[in-house]
C-alpha atoms as a PDB file:
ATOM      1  CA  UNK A   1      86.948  85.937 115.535  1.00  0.00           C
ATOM      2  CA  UNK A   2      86.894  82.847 113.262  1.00  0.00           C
ATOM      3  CA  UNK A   3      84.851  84.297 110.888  1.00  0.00           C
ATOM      4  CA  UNK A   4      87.251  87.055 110.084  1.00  0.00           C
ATOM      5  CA  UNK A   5      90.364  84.371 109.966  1.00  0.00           C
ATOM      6  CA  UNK A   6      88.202  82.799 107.294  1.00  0.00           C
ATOM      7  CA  UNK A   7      87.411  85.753 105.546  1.00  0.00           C
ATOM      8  CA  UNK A   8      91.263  86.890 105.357  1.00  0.00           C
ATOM      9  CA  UNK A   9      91.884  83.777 104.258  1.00  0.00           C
ATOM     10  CA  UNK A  10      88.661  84.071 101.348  1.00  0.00           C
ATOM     11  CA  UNK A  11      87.129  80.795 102.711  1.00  0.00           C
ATOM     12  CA  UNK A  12      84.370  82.993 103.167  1.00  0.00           C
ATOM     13  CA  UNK A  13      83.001  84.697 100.200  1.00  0.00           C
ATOM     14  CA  UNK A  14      81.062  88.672 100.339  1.00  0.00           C
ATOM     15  CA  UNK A  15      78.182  87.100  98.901  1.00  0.00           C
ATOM     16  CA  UNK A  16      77.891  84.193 100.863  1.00  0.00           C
ATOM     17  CA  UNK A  17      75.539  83.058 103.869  1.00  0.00           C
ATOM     18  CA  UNK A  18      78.391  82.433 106.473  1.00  0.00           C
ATOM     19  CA  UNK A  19      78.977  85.852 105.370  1.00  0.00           C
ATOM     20  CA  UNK A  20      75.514  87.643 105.526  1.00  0.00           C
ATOM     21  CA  UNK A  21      75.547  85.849 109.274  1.00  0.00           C
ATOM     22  CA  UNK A  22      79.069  87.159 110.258  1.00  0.00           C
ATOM     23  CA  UNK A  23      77.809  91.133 109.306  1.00  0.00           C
ATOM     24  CA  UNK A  24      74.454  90.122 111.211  1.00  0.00           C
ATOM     25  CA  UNK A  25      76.482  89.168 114.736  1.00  0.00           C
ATOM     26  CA  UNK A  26      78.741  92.034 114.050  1.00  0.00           C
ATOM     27  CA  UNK A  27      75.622  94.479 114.408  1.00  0.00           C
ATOM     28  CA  UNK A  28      74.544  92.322 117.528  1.00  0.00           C
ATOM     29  CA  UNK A  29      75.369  94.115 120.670  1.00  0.00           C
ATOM     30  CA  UNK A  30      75.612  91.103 123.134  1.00  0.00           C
ATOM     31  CA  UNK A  31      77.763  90.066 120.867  1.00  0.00           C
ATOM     32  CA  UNK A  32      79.936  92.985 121.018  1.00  0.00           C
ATOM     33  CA  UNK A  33      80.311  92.673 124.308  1.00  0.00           C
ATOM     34  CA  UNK A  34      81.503  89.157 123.944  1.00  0.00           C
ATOM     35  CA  UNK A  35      84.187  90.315 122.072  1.00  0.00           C
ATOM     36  CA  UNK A  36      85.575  92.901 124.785  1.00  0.00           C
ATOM     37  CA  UNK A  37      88.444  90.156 126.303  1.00  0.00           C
ATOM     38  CA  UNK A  38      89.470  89.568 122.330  1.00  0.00           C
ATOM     39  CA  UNK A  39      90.055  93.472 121.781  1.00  0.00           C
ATOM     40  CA  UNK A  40      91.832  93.676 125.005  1.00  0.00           C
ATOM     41  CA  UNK A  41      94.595  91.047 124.391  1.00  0.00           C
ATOM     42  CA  UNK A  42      95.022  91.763 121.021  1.00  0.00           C
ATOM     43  CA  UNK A  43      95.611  95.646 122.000  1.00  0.00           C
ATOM     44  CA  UNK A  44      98.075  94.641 124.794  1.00  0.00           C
ATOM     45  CA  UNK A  45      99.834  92.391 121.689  1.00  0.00           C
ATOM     46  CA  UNK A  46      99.741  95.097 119.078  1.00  0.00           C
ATOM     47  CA  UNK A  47     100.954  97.503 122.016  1.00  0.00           C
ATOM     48  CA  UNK A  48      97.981 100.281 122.523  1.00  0.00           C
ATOM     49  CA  UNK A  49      98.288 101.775 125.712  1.00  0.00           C
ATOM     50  CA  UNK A  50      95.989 100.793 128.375  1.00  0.00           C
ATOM     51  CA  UNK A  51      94.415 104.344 128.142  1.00  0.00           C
ATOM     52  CA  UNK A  52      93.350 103.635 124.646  1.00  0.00           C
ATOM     53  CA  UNK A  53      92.139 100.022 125.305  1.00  0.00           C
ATOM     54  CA  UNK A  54      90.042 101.341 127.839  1.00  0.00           C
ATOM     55  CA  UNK A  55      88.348 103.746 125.820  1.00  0.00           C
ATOM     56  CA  UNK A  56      88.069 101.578 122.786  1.00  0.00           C
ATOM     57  CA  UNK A  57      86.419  99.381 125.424  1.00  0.00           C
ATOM     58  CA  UNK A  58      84.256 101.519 126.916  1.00  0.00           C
ATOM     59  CA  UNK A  59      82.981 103.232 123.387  1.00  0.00           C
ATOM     60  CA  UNK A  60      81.776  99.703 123.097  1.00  0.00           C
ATOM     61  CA  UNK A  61      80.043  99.388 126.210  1.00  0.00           C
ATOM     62  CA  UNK A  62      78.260 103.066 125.706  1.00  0.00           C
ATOM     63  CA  UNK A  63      77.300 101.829 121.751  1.00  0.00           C
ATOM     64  CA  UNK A  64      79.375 104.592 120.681  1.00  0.00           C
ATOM     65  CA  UNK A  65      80.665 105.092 117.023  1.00  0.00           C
ATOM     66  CA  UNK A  66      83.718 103.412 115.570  1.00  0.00           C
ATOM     67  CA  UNK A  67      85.113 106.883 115.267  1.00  0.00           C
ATOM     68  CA  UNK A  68      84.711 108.254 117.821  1.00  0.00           C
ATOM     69  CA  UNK A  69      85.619 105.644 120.448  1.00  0.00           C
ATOM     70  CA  UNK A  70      89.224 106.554 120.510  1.00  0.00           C
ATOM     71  CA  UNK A  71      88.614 110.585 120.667  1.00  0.00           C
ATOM     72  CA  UNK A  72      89.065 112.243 124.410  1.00  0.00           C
END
């Protein structure tokens, strides 16, 4: 979560370490899962129903695809 903040705000550079370590976690699947309460309040913010939270959720949990955790 705090590395994207600082990558919006280009305090972290594509080239950099932070940066090779940030793309590393993301690929981490216990990480992942850490993330699972972030996705959830920020899809009850951004207004996604709780259908598609659920399934964004649970593509995550079953190591599904990016694309096709949203699909029915």
């Amino acid at each position: 979560m705090i590395f994207g903040y600082l990558y919006e705000k280009e305090l972290i550079k594509s080239e950099s370490k932070l940066f090779d370590l940030w793309c590393w976690l993301a690929y981490q699947r216990w990480y992942q899962i850490m993330l699972i309460p972030t996705h959830v309040v920020k899809g009850y913010y951004y207004n996604y129903s709780s259908e598609q939270i659920y399934y964004f959720c649970k593509g995550i949990l079953d190591n599904k695809l990016y694309d096709k955790r949203l699909r029915r």
